[in-house]
Protein backbone atom coordinates (compact mmCIF):
# COMPACT_ATOMS: atom_id res chain seq x y z
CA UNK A 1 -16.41 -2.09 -31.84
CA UNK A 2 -12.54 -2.20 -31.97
CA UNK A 3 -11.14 -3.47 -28.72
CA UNK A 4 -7.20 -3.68 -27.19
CA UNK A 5 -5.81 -6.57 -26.96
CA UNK A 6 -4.27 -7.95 -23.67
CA UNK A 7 -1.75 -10.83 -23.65
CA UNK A 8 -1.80 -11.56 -20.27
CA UNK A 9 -1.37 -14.18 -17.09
CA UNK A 10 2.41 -13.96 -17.53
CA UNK A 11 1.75 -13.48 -14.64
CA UNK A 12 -1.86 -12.82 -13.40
CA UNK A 13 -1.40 -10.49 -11.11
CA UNK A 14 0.65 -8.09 -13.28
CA UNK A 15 -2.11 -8.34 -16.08
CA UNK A 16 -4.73 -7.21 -13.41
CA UNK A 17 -2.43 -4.37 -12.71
CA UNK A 18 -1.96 -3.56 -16.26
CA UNK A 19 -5.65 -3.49 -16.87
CA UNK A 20 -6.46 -1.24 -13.63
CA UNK A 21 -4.30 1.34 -14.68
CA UNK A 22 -5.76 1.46 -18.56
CA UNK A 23 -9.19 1.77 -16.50
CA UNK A 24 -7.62 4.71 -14.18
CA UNK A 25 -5.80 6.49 -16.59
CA UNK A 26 -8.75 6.76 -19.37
CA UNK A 27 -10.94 10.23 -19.03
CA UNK A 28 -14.14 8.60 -18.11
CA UNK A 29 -17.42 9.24 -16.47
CA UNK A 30 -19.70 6.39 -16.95
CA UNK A 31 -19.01 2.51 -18.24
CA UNK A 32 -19.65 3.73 -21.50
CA UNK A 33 -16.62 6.11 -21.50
CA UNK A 34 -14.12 3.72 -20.93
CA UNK A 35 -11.82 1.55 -23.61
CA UNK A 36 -13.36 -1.89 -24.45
CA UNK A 37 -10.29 -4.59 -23.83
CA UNK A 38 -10.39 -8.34 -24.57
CA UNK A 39 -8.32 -9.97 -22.51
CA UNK A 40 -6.30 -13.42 -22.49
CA UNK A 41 -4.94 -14.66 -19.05
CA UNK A 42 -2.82 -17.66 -20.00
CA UNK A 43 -0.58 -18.61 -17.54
CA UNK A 44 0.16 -21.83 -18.32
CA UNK A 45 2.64 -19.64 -21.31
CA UNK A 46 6.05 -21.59 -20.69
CA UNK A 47 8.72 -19.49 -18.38
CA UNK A 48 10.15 -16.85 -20.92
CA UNK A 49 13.20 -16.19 -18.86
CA UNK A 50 13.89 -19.28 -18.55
CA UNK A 51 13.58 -20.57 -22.24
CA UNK A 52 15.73 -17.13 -23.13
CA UNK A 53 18.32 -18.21 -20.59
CA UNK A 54 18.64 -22.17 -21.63
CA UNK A 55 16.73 -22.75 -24.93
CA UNK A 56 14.57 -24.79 -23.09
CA UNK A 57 10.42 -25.24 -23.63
CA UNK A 58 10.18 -21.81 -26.15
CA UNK A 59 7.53 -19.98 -25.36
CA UNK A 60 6.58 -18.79 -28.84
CA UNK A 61 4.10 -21.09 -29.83
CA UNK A 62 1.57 -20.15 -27.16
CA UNK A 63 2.51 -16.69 -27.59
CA UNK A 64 1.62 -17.08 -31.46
CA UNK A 65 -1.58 -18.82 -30.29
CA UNK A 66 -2.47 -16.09 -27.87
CA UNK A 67 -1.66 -13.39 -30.19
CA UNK A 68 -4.40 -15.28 -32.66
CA UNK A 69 -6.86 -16.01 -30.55
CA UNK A 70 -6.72 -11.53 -29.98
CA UNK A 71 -6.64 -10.99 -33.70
CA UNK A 72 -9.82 -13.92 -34.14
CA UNK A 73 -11.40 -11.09 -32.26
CA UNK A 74 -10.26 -8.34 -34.38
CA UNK A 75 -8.53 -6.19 -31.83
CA UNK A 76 -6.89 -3.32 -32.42
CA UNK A 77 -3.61 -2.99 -30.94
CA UNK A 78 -2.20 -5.44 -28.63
CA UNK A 79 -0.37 -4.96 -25.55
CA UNK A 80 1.65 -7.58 -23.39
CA UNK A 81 1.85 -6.84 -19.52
CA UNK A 82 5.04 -8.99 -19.75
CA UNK A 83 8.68 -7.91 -20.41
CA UNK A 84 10.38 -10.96 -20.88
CA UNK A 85 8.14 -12.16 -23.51
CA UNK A 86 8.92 -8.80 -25.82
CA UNK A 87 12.49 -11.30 -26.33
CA UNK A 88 10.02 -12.64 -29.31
CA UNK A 89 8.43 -9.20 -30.07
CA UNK A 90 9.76 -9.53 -33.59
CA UNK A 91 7.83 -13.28 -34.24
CA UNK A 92 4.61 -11.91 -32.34
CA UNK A 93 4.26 -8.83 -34.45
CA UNK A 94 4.91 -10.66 -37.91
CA UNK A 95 2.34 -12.61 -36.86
CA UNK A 96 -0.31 -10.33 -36.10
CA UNK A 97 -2.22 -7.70 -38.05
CA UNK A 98 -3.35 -5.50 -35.42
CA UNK A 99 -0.16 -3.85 -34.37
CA UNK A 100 1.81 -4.58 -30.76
CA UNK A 101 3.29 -1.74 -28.54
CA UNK A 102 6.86 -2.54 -27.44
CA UNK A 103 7.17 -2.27 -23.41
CA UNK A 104 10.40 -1.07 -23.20
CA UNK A 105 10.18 1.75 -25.96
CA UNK A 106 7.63 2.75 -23.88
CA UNK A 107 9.51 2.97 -20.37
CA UNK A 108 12.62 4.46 -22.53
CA UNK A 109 10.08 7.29 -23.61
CA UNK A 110 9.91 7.94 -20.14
CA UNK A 111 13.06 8.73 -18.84
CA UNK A 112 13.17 12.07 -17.90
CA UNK A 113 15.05 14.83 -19.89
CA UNK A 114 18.52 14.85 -18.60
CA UNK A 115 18.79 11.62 -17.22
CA UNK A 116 22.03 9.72 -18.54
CA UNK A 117 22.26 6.76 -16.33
CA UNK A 118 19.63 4.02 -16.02
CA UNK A 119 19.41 1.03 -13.62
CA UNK A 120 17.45 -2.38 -15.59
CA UNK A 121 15.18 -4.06 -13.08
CA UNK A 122 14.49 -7.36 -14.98
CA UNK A 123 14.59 -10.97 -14.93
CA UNK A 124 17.77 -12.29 -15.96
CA UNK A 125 15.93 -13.94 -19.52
CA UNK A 126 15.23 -9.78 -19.99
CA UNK A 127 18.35 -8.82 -19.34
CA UNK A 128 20.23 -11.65 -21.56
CA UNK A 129 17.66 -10.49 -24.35
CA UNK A 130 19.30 -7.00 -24.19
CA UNK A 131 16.41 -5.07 -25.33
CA UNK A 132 16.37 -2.78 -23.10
CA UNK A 133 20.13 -2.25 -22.58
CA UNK A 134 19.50 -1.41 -26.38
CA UNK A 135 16.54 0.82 -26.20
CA UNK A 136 18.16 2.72 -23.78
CA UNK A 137 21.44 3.16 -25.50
CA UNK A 138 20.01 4.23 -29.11
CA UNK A 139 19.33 7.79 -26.78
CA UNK A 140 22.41 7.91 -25.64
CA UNK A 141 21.39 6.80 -22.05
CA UNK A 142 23.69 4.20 -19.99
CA UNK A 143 21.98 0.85 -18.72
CA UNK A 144 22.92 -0.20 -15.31
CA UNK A 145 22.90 -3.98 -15.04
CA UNK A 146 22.45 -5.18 -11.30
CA UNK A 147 25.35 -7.14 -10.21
CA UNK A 148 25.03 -11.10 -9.62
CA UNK A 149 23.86 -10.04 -5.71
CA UNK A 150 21.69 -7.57 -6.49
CA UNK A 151 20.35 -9.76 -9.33
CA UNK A 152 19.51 -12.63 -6.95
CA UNK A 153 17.11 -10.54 -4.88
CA UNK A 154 15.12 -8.90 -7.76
CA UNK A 155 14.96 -12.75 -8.89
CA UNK A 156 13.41 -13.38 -5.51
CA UNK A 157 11.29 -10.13 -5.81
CA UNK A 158 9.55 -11.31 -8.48
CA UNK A 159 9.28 -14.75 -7.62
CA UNK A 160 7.50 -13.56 -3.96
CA UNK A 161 5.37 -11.62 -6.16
CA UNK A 162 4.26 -14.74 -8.43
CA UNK A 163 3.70 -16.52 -5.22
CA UNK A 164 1.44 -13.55 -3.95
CA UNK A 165 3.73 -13.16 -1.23
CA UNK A 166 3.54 -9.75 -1.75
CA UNK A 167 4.99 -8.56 1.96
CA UNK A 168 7.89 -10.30 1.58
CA UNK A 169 8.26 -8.64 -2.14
CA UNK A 170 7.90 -4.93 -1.00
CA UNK A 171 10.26 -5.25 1.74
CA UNK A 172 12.73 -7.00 -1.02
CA UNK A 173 12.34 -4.18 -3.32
CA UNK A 174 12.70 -1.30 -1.02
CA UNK A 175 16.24 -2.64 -0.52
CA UNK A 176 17.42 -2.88 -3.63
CA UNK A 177 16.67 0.42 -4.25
CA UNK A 178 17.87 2.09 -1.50
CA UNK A 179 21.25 0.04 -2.62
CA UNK A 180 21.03 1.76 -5.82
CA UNK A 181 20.67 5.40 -4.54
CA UNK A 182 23.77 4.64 -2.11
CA UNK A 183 25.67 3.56 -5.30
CA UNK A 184 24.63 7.00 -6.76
CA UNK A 185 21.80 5.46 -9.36
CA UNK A 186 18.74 8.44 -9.28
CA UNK A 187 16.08 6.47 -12.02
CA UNK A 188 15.45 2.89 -12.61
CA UNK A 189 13.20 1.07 -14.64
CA UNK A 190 11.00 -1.45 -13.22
CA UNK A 191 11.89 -4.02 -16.66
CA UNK A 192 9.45 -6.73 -14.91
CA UNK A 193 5.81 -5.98 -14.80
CA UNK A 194 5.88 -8.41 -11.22
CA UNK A 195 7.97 -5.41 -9.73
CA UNK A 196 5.30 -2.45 -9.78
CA UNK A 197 2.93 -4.71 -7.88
CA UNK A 198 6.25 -5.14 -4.67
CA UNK A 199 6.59 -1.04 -5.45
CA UNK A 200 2.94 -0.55 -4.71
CA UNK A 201 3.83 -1.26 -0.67
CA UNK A 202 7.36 -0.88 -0.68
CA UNK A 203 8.62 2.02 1.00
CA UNK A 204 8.65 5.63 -1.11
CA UNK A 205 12.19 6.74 -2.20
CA UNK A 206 13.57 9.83 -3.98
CA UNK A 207 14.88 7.64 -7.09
CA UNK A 208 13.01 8.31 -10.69
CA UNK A 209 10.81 4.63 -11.11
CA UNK A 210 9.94 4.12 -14.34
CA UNK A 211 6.81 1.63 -14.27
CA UNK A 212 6.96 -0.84 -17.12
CA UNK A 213 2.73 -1.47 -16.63
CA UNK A 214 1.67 1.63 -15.94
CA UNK A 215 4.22 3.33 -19.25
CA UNK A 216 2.48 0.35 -21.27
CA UNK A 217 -0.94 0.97 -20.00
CA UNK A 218 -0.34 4.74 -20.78
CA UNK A 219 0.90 4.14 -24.40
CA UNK A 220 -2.48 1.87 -24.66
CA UNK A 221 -4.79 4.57 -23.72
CA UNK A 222 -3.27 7.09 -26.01
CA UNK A 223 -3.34 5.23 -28.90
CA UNK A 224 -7.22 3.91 -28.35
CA UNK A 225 -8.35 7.24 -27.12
CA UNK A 226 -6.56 8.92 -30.18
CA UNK A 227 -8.64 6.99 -31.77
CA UNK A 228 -12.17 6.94 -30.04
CA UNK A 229 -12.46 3.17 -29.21
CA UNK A 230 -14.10 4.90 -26.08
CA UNK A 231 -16.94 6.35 -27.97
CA UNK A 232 -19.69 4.40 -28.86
């Protein structure tokens, strides 16, 4: 049986959201149909942003050692519900024969035809890493980087949504968007997988949101259905 590979607890609730939509996106009528996933929550992974932003406690040693402890259990393909980490996407895949989906090639997919302006939702590690800013600029599409106010509230966003303060996180989130669409912004892209879980109650808005979990969780069940992991 080949199984996907999830690098998860960075954080927990965001790989629980990652792995509900796989299970509501995949074409199934009976356990049997859906896509078998091994899964390893390890949150005690080091802060990414932080270690981007400072050098501090890297991070890439536990990644490495979750990324083998998948392969030990020949997986796949292996996705990571976590943006920041993809700052060491380049380490993770040498290591690892199963192959890894990038999270914001997937979200940059997404953007809708026609759409030339792009605001990065993201931890400050994320945004420092660029990868996205890049992604989105090899199609000719302009990343909007919040300003240092703006940037302080998605940092509190997130960090309600860690603390499973999840009230506190909606209300957060609905503001910063609607302070995007008054500066004119029409499609973001949720760059930290702790945002889609504050958009889940925050209130609806006309703005294009580009999901980072649910574009990685779609990418996921495309590439296993493609190739029947859902078929015994």
């Amino acid at each position: 049986m080949t199984m996907i590979g999830v690098l998860g607890g960075m954080g927990p609730l965001a790989t629980v959201d990652f792995m509900g939509k796989v299970i509501q996106l995949t074409d199934a009528e009976c356990d049997q149909q859906h896509l078998p996933m091994i899964v390893a929550n390890l949150p005690q992974i080091p802060d990414r942003s932080h270690a981007i932003l400072t050098g501090d406690e890297s991070p890439l040693a536990h990644l490495l050692d979750g990324i083998d402890l998948l392969n030990r259990n020949a997986v796949g393909l292996i996705a990571i519900p976590c943006n920041s980490s993809h700052h060491w996407y380049a380490q993770m895949q040498a290591r690892s024969p199963a192959p890894l989906l990038h999270i914001a090639e997937t979200c940059v997919a997404a953007v809708p035809s026609g759409v030339r302006r792009v605001a990065v939702l993201a931890t400050r590690g994320s945004l420092a890493s660029r990868f996205y800013q890049h992604t989105l600029a090899s199609r000719d599409i302009e990343p909007v980087e919040p300003d240092d106010a703006m940037q302080q509230r998605i940092d509190h966003c997130i960090a309600d949504v860690k603390a499973g303060r999840l009230r506190e996180a909606s209300v957060a989130l609905t503001a910063i968007l609607a302070a995007l669409a008054d500066d004119g912004v029409r499609a973001a892209i949720l760059g930290c997988t702790e945002l889609p879980v504050a958009a889940q109650h925050a209130v609806p808005t006309s703005m294009t949101l580009i999901d980072s979990t649910l574009e990685l969780a779609r990418a996921t069940v495309t590439y296993a259905t493609e190739r029947g992991w859902n078929r015994t």
